[in-house]
N, C-alpha and C. Protein backbone atom coordinates (compact mmCIF):
# COMPACT_ATOMS: atom_id res chain seq x y z
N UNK A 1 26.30 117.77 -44.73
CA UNK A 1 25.17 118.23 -45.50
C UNK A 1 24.53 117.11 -46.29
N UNK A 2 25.56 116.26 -47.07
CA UNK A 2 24.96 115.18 -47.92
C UNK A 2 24.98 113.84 -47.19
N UNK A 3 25.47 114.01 -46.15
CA UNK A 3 25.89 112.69 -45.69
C UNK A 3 24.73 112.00 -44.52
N UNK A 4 24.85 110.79 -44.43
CA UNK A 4 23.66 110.10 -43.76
C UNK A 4 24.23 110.38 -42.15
N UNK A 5 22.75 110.68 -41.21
CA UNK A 5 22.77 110.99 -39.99
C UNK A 5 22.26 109.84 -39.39
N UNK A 6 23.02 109.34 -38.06
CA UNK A 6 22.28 108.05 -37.32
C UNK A 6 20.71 108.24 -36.99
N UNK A 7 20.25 109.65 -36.95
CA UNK A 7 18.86 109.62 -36.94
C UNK A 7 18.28 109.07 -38.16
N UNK A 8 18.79 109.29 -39.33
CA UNK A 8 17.82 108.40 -40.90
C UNK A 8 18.30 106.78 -41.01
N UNK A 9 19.36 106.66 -40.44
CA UNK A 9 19.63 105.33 -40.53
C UNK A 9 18.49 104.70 -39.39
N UNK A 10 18.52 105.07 -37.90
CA UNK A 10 17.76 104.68 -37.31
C UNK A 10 16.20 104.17 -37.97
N UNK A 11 15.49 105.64 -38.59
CA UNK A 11 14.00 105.55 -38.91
C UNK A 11 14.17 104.38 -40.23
N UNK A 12 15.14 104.20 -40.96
CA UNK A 12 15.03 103.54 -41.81
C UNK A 12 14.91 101.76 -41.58
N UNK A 13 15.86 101.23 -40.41
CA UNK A 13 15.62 100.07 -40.05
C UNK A 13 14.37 99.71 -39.53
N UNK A 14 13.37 100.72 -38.48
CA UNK A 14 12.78 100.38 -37.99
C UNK A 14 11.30 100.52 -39.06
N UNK A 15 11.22 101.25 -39.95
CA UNK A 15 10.51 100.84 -41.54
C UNK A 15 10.46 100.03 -41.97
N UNK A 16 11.66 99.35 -42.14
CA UNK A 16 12.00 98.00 -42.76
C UNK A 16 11.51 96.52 -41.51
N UNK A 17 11.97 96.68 -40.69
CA UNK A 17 11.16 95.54 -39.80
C UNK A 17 9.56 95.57 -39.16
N UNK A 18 9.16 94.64 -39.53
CA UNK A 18 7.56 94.19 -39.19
C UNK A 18 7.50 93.40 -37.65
N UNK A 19 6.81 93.44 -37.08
CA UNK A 19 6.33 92.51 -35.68
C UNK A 19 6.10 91.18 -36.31
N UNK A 20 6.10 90.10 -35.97
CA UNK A 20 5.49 88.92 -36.51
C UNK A 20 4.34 88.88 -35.74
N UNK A 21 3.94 89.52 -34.22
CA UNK A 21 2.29 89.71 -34.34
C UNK A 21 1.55 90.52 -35.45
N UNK A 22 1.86 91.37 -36.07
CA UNK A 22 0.93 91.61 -36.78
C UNK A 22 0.80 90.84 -37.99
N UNK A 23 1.81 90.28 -38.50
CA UNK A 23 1.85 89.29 -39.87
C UNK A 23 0.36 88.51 -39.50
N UNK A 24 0.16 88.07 -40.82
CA UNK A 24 -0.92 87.45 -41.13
C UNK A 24 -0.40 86.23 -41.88
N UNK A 25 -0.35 84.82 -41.65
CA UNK A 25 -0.10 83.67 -42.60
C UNK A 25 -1.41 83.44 -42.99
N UNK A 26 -1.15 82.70 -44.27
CA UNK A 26 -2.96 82.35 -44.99
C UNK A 26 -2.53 80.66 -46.01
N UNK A 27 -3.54 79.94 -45.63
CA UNK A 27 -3.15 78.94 -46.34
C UNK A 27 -4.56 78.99 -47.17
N UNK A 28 -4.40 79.25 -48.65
CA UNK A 28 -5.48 79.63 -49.82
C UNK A 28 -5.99 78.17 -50.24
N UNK A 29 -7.31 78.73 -50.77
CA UNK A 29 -8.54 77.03 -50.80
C UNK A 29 -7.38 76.42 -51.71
N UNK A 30 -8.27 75.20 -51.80
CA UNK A 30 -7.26 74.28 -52.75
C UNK A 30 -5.84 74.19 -52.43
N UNK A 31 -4.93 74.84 -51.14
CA UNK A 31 -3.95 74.38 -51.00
C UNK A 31 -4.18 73.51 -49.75
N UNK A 32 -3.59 72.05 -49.85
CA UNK A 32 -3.37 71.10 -48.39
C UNK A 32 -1.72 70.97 -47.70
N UNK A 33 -2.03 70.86 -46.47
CA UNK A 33 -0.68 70.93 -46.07
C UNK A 33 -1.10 68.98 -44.73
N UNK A 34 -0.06 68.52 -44.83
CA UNK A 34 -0.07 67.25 -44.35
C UNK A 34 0.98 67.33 -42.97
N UNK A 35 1.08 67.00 -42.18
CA UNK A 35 2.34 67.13 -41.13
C UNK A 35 1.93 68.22 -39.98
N UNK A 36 3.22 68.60 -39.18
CA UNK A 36 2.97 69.49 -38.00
C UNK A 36 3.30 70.89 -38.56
N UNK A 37 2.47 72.10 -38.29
CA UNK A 37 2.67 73.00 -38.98
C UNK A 37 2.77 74.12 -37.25
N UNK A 38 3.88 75.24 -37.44
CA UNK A 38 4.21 75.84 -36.20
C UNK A 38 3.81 77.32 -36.83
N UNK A 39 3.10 78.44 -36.27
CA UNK A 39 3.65 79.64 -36.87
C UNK A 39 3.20 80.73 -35.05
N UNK A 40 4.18 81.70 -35.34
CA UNK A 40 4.05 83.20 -33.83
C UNK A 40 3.18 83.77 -34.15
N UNK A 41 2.61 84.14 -35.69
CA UNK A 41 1.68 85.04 -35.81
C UNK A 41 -0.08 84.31 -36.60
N UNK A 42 -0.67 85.09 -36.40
CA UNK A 42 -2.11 84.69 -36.68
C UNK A 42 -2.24 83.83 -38.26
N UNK A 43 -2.85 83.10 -38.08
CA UNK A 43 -3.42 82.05 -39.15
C UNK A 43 -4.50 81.82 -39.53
N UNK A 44 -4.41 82.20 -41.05
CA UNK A 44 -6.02 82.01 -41.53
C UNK A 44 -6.16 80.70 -42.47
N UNK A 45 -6.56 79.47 -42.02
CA UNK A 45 -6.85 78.59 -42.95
C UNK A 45 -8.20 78.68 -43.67
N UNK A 46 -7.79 78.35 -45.06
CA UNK A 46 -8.89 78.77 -46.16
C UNK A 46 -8.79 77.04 -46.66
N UNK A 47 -7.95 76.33 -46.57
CA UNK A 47 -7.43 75.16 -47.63
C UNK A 47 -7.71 73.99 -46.33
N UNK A 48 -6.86 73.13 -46.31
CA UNK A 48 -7.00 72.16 -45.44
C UNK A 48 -5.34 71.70 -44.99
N UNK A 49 -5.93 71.32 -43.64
CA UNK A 49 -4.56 70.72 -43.04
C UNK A 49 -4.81 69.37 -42.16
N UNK A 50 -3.64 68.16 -42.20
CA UNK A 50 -4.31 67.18 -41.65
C UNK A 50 -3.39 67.09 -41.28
N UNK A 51 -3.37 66.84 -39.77
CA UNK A 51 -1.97 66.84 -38.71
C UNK A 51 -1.94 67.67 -37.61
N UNK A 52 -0.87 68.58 -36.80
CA UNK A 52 -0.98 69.07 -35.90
C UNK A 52 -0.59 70.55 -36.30
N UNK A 53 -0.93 71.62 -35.72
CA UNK A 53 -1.31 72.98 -35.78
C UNK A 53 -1.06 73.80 -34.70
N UNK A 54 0.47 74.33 -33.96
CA UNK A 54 0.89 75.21 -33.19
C UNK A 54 0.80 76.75 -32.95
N UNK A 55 0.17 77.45 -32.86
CA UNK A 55 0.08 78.53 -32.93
C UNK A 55 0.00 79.82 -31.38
N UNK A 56 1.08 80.58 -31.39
CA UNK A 56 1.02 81.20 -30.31
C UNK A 56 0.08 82.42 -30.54
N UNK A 57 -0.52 82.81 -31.62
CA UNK A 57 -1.32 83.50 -32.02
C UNK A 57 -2.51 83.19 -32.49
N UNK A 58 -3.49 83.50 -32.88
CA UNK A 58 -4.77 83.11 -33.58
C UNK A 58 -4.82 82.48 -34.66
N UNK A 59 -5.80 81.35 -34.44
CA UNK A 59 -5.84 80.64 -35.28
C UNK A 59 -7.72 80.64 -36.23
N UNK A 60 -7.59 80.63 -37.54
CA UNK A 60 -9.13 81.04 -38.13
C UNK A 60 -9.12 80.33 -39.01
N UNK A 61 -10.67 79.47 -38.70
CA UNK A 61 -10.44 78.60 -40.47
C UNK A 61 -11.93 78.81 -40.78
N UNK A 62 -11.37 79.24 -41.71
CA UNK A 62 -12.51 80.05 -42.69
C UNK A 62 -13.52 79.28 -43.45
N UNK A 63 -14.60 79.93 -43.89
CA UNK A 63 -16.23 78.92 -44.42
C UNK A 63 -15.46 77.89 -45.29
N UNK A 64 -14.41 77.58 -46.05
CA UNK A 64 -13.89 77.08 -47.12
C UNK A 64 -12.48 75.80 -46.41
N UNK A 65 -12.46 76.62 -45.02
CA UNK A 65 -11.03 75.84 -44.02
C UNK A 65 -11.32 74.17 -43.55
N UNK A 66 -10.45 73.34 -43.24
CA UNK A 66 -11.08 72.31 -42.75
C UNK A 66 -9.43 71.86 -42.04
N UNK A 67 -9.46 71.41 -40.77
CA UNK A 67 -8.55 70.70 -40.34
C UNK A 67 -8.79 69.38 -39.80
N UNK A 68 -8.16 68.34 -39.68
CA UNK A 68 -8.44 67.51 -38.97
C UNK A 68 -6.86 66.81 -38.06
N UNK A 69 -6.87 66.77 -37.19
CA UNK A 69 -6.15 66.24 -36.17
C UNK A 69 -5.80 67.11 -34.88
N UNK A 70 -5.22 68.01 -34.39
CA UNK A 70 -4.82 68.25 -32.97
C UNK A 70 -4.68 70.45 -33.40
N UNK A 71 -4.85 71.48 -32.77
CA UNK A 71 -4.81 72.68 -32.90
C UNK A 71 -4.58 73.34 -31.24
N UNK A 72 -3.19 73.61 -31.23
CA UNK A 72 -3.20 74.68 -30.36
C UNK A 72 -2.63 76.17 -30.09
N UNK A 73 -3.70 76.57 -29.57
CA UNK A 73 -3.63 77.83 -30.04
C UNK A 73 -3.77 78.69 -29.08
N UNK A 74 -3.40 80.45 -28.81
CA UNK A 74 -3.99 81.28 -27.89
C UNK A 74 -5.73 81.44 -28.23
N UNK A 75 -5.78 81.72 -28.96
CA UNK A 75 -7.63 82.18 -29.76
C UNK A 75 -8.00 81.73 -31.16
N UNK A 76 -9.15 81.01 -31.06
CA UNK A 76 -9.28 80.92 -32.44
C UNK A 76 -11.23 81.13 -32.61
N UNK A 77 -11.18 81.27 -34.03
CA UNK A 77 -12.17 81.92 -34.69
C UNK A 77 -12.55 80.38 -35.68
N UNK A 78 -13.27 79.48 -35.87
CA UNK A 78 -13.89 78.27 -36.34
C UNK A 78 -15.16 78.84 -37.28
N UNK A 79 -15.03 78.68 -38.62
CA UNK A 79 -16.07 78.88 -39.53
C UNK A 79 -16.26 77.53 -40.43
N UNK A 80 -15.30 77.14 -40.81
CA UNK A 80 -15.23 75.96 -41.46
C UNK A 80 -15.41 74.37 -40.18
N UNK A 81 -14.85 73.57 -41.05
CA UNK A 81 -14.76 72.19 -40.74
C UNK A 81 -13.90 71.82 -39.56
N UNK A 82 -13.73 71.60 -38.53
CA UNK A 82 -12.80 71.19 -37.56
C UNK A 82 -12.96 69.39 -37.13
N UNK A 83 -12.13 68.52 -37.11
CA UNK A 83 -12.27 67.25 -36.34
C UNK A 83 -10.92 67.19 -35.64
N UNK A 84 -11.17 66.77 -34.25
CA UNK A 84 -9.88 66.60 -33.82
C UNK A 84 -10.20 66.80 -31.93
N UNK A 85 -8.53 67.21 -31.76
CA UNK A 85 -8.70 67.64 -30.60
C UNK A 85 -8.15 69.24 -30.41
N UNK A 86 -8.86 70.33 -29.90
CA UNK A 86 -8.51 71.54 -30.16
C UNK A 86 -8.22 72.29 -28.16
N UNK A 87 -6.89 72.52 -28.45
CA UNK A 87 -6.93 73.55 -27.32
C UNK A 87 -6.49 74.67 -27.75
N UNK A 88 -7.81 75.62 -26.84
CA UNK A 88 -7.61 77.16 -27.13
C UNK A 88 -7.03 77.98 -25.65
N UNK A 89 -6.45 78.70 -25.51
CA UNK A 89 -5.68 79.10 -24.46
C UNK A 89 -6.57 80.40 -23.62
N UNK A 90 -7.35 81.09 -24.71
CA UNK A 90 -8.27 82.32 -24.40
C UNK A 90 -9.81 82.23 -24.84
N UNK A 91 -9.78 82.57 -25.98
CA UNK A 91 -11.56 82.85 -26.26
C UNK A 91 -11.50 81.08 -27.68
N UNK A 92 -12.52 80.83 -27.71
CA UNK A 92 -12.83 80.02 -29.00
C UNK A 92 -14.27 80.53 -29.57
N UNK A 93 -14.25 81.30 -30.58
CA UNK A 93 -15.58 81.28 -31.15
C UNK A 93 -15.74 80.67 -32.28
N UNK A 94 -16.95 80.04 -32.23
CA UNK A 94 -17.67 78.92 -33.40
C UNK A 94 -19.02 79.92 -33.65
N UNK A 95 -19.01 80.13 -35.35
CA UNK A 95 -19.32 80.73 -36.05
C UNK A 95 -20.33 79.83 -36.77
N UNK A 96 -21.57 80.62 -36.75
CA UNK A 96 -22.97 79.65 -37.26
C UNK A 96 -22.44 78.43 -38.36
N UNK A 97 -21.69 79.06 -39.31
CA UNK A 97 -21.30 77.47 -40.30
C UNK A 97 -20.15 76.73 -40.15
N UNK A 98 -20.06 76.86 -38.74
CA UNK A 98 -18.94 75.81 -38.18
C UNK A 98 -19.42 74.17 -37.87
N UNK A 99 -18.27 73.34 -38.40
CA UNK A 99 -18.72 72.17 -38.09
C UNK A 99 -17.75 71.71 -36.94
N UNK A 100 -17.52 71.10 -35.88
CA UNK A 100 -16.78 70.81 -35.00
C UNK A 100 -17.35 69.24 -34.04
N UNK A 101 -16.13 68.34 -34.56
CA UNK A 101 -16.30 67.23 -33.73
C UNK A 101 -14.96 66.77 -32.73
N UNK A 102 -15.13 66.49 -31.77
CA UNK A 102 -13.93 65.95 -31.98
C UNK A 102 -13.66 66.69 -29.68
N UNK A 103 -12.45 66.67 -29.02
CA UNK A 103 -12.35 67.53 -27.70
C UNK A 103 -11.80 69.03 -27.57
N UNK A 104 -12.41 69.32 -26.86
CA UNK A 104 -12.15 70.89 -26.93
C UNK A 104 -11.75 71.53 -25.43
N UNK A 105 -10.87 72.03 -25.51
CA UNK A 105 -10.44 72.64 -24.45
C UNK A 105 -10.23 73.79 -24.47
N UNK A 106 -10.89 74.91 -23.62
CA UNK A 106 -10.97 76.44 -23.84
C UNK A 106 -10.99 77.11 -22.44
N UNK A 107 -10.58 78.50 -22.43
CA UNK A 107 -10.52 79.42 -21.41
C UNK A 107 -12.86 79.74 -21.12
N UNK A 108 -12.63 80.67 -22.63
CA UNK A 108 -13.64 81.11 -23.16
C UNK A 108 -14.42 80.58 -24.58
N UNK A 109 -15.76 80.48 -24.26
CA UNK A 109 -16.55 79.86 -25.60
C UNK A 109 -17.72 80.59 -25.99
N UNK A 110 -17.51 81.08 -27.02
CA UNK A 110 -19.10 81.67 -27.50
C UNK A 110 -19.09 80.76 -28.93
N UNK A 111 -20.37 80.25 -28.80
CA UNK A 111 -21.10 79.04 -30.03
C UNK A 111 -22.24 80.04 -30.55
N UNK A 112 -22.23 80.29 -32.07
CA UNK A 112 -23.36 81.12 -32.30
C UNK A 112 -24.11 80.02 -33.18
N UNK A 113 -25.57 80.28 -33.06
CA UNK A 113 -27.04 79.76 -33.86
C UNK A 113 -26.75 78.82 -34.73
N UNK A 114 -26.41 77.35 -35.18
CA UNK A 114 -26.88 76.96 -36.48
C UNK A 114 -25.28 76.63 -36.49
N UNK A 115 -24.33 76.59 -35.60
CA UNK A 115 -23.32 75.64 -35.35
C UNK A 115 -23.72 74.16 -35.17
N UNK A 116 -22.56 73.48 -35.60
CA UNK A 116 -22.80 72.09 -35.52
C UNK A 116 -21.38 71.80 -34.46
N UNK A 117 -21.87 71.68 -33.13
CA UNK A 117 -20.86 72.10 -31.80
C UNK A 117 -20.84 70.23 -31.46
N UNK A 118 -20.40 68.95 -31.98
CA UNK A 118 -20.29 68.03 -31.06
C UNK A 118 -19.18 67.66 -30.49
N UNK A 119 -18.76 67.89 -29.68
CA UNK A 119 -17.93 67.64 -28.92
C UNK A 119 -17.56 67.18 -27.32
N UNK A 120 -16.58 67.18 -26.92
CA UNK A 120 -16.58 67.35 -25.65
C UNK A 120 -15.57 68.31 -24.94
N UNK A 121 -16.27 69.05 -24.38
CA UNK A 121 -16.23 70.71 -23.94
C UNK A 121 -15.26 70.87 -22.23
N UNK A 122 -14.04 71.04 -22.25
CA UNK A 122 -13.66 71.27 -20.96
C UNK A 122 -13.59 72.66 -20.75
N UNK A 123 -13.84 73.60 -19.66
CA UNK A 123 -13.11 75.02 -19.71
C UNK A 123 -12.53 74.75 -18.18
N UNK A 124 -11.39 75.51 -18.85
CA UNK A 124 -10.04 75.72 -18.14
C UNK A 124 -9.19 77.08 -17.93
N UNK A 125 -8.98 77.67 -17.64
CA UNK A 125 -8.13 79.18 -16.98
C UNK A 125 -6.61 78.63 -18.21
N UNK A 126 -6.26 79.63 -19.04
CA UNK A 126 -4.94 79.37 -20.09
C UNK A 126 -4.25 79.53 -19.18
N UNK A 127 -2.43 79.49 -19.24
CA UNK A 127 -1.29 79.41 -18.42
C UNK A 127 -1.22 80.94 -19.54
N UNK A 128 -0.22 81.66 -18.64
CA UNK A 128 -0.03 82.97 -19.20
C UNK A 128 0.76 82.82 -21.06
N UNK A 129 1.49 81.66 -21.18
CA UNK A 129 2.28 81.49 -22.39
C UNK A 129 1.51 80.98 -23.47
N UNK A 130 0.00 80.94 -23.48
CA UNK A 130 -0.47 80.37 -24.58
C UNK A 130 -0.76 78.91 -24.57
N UNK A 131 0.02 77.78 -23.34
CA UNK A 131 -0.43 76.70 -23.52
C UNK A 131 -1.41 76.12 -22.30
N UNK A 132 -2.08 75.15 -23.04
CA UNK A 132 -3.32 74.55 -21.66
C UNK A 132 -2.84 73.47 -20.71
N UNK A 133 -3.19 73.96 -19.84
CA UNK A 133 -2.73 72.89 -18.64
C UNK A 133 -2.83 71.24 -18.86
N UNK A 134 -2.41 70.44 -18.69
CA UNK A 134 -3.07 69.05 -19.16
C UNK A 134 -2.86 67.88 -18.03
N UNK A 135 -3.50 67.23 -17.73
CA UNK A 135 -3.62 66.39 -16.61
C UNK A 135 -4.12 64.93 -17.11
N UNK A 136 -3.22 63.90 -16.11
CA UNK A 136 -3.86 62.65 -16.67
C UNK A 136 -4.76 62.24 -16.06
N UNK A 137 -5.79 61.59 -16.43
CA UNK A 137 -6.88 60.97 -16.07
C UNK A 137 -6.89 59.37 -16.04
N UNK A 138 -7.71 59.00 -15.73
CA UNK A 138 -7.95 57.32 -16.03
C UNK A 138 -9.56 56.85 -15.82
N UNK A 139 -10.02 56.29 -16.96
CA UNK A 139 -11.71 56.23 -16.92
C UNK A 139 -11.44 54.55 -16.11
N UNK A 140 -12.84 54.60 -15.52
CA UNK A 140 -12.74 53.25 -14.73
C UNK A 140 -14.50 53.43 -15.36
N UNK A 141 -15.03 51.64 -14.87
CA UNK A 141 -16.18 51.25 -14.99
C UNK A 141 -16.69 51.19 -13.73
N UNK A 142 -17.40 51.45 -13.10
CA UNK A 142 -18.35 51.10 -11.92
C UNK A 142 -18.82 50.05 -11.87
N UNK A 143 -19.05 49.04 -13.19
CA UNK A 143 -20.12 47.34 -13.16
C UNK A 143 -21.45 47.91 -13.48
N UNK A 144 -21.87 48.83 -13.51
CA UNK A 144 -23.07 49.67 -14.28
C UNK A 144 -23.21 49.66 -15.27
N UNK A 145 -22.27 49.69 -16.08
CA UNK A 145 -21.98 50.08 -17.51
C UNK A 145 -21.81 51.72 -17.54
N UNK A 146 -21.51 52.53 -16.57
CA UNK A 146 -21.65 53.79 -16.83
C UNK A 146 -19.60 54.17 -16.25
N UNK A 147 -19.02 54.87 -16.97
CA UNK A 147 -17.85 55.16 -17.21
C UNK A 147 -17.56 56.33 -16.30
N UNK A 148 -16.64 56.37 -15.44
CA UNK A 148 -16.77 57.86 -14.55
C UNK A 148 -15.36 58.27 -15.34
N UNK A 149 -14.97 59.42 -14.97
CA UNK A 149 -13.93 60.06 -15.72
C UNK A 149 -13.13 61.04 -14.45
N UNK A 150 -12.17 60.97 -13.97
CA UNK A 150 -11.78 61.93 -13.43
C UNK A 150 -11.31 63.22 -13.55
N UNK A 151 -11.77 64.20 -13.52
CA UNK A 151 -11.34 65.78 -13.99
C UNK A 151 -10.47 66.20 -12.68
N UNK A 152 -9.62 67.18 -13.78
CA UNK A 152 -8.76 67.99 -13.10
C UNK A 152 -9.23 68.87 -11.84
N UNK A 153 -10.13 69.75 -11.73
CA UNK A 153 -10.57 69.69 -10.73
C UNK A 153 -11.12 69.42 -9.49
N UNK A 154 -10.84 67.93 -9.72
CA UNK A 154 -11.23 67.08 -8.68
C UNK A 154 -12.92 66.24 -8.47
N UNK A 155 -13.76 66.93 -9.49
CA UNK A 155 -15.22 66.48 -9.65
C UNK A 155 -14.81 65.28 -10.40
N UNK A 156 -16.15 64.98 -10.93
CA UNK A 156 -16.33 63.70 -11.75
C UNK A 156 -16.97 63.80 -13.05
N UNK A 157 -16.45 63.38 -14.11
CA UNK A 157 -17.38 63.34 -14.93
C UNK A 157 -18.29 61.56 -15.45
N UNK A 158 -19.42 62.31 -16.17
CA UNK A 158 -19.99 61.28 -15.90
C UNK A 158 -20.54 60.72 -17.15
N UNK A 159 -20.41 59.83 -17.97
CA UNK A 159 -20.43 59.53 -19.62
C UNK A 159 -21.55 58.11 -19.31
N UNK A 160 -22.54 58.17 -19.86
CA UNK A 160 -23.31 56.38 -20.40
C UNK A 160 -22.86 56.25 -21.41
């Protein structure tokens, strides 16, 4: 009558544990973080980070966010400052007051109005685990002065 049933013990553990997809990490303005930073669940940078940025979940840096060095990620959402090199595994959207310099590698890209998009833009099909395929290249000169680039697909790219 008074005593605990494996059915309330059951509902009670599973109350108590969270998914780490749904967690939300947040790094708040005015905080900086320096080094390689890893997290499973979605990330909202508000502050700044200078270094590298792992994420098997979404990554968002907000009107106030700024990173600079290397970001990879399944999806990310760009409002703030980005320099670097960024691979996204699924969608990348850049958000009108996004600043972004730096290489980009994406499944999917939507750039909206009044972005500041310079970069250089590969799209690529993600591997099912979140990470981007990567291939070596080697730029050669022609005696032109014009630089060819070899892509993974087998075309050429072509840089003055």
């Amino acid at each position: 009558m008074f005593g605990t049933t494996k059915e309330t013990e059951d509902s009670k553990k599973s109350a108590v544990s969270t998914s780490p997809a749904s967690a939300l990490n947040a790094l708040v303005k005015g905080t900086a973080i320096e080094g390689t930073v890893r997290c499973d669940s979605d990330l909202r940078v508000d502050g700044a980070i200078k270094g590298k940025l792992s994420c098997t979940s979404k990554v968002i840096i907000g009107p106030t966010g700024a990173v600079d060095g290397e970001i990879r990620c399944q999806n990310a959402v760009i409002e703030g400052q980005f320099k670097g090199k960024l691979y996204v595994a699924e969608l990348l959207n850049v958000r009108e007051t996004a600043e972004i310099d730096g290489d980009v590698t994406t499944s999917k890209l939507v750039v909206q109005s009044g972005a500041k998009f310079n970069v250089a833009c590969k799209m690529e099909p993600g591997s099912a685990n979140g990470t981007i395929k990567h291939f070596e290249s080697k730029n050669t000169n022609d005696g032109t002065g014009t630089a060819t680039k070899a892509v993974a697909t087998g075309t050429t790219e072509v840089r003055n």
